[in-house]
Protein backbone atom coordinates (compact mmCIF):
# COMPACT_ATOMS: atom_id res chain seq x y z
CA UNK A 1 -26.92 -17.02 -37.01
CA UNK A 2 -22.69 -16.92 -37.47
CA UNK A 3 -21.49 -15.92 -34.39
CA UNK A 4 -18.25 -13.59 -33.99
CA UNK A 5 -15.49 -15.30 -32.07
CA UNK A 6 -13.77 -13.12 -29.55
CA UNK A 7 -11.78 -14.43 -27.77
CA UNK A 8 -10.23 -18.32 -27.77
CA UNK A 9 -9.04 -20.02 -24.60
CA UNK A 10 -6.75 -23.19 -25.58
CA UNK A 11 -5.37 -25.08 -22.16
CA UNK A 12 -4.46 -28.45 -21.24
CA UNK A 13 -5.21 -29.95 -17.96
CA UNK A 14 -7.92 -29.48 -15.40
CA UNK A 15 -6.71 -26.51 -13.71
CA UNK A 16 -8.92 -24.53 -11.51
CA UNK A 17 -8.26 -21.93 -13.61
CA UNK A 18 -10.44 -22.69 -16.41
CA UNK A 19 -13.09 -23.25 -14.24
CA UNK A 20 -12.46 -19.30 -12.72
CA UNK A 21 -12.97 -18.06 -16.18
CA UNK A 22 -15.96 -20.09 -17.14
CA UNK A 23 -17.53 -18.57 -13.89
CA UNK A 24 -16.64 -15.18 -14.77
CA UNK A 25 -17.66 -15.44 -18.24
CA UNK A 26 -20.73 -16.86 -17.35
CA UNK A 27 -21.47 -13.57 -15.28
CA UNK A 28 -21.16 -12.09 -18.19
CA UNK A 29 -23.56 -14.24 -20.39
CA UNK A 30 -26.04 -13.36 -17.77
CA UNK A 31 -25.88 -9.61 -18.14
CA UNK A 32 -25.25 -9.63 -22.03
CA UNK A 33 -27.60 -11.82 -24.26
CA UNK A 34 -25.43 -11.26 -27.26
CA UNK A 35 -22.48 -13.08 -25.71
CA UNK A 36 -22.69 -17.02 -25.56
CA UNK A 37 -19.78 -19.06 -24.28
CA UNK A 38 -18.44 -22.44 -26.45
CA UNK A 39 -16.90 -25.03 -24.82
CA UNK A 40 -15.05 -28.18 -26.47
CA UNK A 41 -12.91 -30.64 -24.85
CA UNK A 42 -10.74 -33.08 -27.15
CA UNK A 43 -8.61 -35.68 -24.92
CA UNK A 44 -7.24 -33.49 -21.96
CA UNK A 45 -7.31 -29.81 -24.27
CA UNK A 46 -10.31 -27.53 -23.61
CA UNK A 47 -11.01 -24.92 -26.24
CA UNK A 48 -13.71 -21.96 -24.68
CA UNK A 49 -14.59 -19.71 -27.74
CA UNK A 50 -16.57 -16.74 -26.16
CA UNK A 51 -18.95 -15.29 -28.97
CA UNK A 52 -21.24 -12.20 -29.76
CA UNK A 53 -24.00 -12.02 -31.88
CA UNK A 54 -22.06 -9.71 -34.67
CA UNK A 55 -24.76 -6.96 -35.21
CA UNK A 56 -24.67 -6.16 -31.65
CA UNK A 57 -20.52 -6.36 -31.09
CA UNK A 58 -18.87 -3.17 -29.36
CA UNK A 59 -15.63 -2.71 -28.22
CA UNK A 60 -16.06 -2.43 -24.55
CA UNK A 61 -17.78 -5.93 -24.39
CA UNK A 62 -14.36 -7.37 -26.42
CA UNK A 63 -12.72 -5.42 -23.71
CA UNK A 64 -14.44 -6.64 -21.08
CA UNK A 65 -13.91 -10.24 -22.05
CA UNK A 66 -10.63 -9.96 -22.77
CA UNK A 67 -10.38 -8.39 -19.05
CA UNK A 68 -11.76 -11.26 -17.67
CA UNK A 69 -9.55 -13.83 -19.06
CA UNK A 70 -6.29 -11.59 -18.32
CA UNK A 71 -7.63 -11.50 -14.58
CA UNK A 72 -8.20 -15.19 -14.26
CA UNK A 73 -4.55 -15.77 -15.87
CA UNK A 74 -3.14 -13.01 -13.21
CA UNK A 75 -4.56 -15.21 -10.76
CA UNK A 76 -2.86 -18.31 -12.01
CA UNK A 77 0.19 -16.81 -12.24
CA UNK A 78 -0.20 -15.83 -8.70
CA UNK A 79 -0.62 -19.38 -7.63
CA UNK A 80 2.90 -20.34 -9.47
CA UNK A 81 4.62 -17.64 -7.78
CA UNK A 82 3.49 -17.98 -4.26
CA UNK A 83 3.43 -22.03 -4.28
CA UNK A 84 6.83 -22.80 -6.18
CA UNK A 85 8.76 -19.41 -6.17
CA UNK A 86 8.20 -17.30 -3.08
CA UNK A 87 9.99 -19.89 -1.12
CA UNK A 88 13.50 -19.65 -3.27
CA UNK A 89 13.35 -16.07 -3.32
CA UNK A 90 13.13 -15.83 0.39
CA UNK A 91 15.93 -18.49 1.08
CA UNK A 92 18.05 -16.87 -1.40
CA UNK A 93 17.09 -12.86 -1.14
CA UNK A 94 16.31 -12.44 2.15
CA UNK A 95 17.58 -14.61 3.96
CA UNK A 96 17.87 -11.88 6.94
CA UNK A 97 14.04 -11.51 8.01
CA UNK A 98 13.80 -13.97 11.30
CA UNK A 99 11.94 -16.82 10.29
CA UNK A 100 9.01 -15.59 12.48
CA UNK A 101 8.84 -12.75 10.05
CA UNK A 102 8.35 -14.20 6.80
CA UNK A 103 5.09 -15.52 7.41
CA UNK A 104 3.58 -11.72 8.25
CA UNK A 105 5.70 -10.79 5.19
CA UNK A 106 4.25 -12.94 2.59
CA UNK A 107 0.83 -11.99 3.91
CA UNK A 108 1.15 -9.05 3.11
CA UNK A 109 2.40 -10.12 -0.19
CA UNK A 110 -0.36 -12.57 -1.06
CA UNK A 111 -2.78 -9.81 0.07
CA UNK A 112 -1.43 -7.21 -2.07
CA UNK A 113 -0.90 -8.97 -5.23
CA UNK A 114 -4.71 -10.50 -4.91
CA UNK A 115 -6.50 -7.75 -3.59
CA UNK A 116 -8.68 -6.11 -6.75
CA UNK A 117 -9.39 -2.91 -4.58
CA UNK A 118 -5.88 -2.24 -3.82
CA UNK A 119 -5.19 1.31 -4.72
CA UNK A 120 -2.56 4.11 -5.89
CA UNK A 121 -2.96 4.99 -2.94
CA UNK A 122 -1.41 2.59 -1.08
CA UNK A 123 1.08 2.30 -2.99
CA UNK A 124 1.42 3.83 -6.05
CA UNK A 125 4.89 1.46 -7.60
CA UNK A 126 2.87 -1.85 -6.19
CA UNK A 127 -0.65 -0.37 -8.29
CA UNK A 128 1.48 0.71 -11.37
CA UNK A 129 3.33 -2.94 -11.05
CA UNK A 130 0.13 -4.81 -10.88
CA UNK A 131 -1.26 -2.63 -13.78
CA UNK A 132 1.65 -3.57 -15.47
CA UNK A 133 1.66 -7.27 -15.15
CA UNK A 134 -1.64 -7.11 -16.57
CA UNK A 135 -1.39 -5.00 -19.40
CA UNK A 136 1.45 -7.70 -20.60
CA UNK A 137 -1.52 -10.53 -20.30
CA UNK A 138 -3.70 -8.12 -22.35
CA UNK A 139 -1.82 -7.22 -24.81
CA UNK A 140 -0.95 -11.11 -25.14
CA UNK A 141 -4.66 -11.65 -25.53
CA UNK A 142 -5.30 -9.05 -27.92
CA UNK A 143 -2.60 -9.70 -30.35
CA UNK A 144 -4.37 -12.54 -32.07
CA UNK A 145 -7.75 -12.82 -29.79
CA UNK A 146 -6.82 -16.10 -28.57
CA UNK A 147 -4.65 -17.30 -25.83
CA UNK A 148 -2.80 -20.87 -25.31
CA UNK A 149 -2.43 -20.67 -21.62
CA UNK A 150 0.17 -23.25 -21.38
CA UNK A 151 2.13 -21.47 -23.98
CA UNK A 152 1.66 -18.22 -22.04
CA UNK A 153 3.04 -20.18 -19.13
CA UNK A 154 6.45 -21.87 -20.27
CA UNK A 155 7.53 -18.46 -22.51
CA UNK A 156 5.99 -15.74 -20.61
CA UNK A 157 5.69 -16.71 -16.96
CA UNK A 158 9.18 -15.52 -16.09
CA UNK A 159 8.75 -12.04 -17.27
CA UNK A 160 5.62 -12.12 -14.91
CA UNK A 161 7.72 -13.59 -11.92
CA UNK A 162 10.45 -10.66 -12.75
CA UNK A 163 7.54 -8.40 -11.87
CA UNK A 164 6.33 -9.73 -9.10
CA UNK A 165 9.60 -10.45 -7.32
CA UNK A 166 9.86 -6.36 -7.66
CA UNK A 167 6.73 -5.97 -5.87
CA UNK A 168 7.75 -8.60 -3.27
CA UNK A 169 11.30 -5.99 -3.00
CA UNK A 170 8.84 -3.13 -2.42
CA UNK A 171 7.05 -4.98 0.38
CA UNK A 172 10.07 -6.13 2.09
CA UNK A 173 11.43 -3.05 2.32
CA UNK A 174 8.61 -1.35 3.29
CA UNK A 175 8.27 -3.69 5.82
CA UNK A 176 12.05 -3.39 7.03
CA UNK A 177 10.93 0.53 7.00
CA UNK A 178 8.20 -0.01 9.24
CA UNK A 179 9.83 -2.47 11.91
CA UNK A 180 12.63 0.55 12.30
CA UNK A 181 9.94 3.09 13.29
CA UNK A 182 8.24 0.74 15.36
CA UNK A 183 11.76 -0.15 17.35
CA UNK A 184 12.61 3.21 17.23
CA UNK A 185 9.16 4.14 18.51
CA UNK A 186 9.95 1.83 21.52
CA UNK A 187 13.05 3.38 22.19
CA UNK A 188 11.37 7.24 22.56
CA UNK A 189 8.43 5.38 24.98
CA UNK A 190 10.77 4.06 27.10
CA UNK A 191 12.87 7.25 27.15
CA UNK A 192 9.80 9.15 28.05
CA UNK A 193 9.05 6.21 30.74
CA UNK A 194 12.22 7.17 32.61
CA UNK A 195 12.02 11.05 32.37
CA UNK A 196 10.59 12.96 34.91
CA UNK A 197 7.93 15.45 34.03
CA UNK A 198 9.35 18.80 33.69
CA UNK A 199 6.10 20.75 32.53
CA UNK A 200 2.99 19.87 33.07
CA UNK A 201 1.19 20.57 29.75
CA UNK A 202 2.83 21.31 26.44
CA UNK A 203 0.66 23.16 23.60
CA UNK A 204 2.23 22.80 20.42
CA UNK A 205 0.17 25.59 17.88
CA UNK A 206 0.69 24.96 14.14
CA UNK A 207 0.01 28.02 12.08
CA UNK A 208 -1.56 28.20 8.26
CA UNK A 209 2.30 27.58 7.22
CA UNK A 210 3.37 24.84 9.10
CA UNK A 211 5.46 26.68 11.59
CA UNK A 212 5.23 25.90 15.21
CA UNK A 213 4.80 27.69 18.31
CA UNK A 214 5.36 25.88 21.43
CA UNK A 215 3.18 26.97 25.06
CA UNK A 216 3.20 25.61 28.23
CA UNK A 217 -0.25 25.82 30.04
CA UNK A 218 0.06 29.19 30.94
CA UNK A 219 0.83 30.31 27.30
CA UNK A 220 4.35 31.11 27.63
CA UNK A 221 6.55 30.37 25.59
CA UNK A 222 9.56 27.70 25.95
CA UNK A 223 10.71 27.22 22.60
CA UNK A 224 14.09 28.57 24.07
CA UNK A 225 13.61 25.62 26.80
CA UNK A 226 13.48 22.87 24.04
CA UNK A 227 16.90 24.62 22.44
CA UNK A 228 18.46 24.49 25.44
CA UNK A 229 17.67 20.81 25.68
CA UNK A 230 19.06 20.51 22.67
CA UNK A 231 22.02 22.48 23.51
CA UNK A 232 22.12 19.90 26.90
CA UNK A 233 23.09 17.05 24.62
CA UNK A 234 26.07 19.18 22.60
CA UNK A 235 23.91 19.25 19.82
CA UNK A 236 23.98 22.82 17.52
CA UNK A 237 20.25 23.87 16.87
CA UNK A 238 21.34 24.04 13.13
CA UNK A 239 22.24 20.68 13.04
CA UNK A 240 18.24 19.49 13.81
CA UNK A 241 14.97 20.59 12.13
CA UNK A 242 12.00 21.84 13.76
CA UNK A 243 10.40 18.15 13.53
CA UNK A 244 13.41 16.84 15.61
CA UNK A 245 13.24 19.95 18.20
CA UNK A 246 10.06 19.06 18.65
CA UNK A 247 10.33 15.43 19.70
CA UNK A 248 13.39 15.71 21.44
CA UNK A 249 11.66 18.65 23.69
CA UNK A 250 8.85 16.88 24.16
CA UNK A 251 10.54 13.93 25.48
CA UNK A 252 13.12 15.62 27.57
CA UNK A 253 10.36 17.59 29.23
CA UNK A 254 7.53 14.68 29.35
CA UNK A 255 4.85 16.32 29.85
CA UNK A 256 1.38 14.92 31.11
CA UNK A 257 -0.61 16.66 28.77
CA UNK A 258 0.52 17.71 25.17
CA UNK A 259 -2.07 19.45 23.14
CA UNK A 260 -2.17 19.94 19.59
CA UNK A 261 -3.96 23.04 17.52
CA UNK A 262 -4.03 23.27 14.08
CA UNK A 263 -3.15 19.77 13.09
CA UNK A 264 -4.35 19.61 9.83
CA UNK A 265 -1.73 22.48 8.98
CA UNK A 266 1.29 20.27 9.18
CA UNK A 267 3.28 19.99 6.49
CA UNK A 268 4.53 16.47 7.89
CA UNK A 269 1.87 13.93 9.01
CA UNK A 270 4.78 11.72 10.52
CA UNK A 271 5.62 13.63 13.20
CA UNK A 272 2.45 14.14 14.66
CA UNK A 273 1.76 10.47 14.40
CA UNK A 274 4.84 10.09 16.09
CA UNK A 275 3.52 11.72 18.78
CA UNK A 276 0.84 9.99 19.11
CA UNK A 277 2.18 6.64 19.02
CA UNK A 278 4.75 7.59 21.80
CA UNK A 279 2.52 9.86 23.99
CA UNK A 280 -0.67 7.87 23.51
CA UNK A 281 -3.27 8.98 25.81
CA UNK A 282 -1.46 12.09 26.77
CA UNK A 283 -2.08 13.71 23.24
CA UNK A 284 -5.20 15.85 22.36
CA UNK A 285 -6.32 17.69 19.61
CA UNK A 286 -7.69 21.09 19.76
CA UNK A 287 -10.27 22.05 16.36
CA UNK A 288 -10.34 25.37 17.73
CA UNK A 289 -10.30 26.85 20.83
CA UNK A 290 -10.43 30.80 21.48
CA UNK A 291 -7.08 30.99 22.59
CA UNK A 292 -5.41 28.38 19.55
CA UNK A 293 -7.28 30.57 17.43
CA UNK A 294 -6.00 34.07 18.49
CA UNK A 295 -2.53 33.38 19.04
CA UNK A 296 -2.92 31.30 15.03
CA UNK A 297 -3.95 34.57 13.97
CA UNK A 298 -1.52 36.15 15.51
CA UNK A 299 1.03 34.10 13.78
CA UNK A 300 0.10 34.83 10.52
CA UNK A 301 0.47 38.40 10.25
């Protein structure tokens, strides 16, 4: 029987690389009896011709091998960045992160660019990036079902670099992002470390619209007390959100007990994990009490 040739993998050298795809592949062989893999060396070139028995060809298995290759090229590609470029681009692009830093940084690099299960979710430019990088391999593949990896290297590598160097700008930056909060995190705890507690227990009620209403323990309310803290530090209450009113009364008043009702209604997820992070084991959340649940439906009409 003539078998159909895929795909053809030309490369010169002993790279681990070849060795990644002849793994995968093999997987492959192993749950598909139509596919058979063909190896030939001639002095230090390796040709891999992966095959399918014609009368039982489909386009997802093409797909799928193409897939395969195109990950194990990612990978290489990888390497080259991370062993011989990383180390330029930091010296020359950021040369500002303390030189503890960059090893966290580039962890989180390495782990993002390797990590198969990384999702939109995450990071949606980092996915899209990724997705990117290897739709260029594929489409590379799949122009003439064969691939000269060393070729792919010297003319094609750059663009690849290009890529990742804008995921590595993503990742600093988020990182920068997240070292602010964390500082500035610092800053509230000691601020609330100083205070003096002013009320005792702070209820903070978030109705079906986001809007708060803010109770001490005896249900009254002192939303007018965290305005006049505002108004303490020459501040107009039109110059500050609700979000800002909120922390700033909080840790004015520092209370030893701040409970929250109706979490899952806020419209920003930051500020009630700033809370958290600053109040620690003085926050609780409320699913429902009797009285969270009156005055919430009180609220609303």
């Amino acid at each position: 029987m003539i078998y159909l040739v895929l795909v053809r993998v030309v490369y010169e050298g002993k790279e681990k690389i070849l060795n990644d795809i002849k793994d995968e592949l093999g997987s492959i062989e192993r749950e598909c009896t139509s596919l058979r893999t063909s190896i030939k060396e001639y002095h230090n070139m390796s040709f891999i011709d992966i095959e399918c028995d014609p009368l039982k060809y489909i386009d997802k298995l093409n797909e799928k091998v193409i897939n395969v290759i195109a990950k194990g090229i990612y990978n290489f590609a990888i390497e080259i960045f991370i062993n011989k470029e990383i180390d330029y681009f930091f010296d020359n692009s950021y040369f500002f992160i303390k030189y503890d830093e960059i090893s966290d940084v580039k962890e989180k690099i390495i782990s993002i660019l390797g990590d198969d299960s990384f999702s939109k979710e995450n990071d949606s430019f980092c996915f899209e990036k990724k997705q990117d990088i290897m739709n260029k391999i594929i489409e590379c593949i799949s122009e003439n079902n064969e691939i000269n990896i060393n070729g792919f290297v010297r003319f094609r590598l750059r663009e690849l670099l290009n890529d990742f160097e804008m995921i590595v700008d993503r990742v600093v930056e988020r990182y920068m992002v997240e070292k602010e909060y964390n500082e500035f995190i610092k800053l509230l705890k000691y601020f609330v470390d100083v205070q003096e507690t002013k009320i005792e227990e702070v209820n903070i009620i978030i109705n079906k619209l986001g809007n708060y209403t803010i109770l001490d323990g005896k249900h009254n309310d002192i939303y007018e007390l965290f305005l006049d803290d505002i108004n303490d530090f020459s501040m107009s209450s039109t110059m500050v959100n609700k979000d800002d009113l909120l922390i700033s009364g909080l840790i004015t008043n520092s209370p030893n007990r701040i409970v929250i009702h109706g979490a899952k209604n806020s419209v920003n997820v930051e500020i009630i994990e700033t809370i958290k992070q600053v109040f620690e084991d003085k926050v609780e959340f409320c699913c429902g009490c009797i009285d969270c649940v009156e005055l919430a439906n009180k609220l609303i009409k």
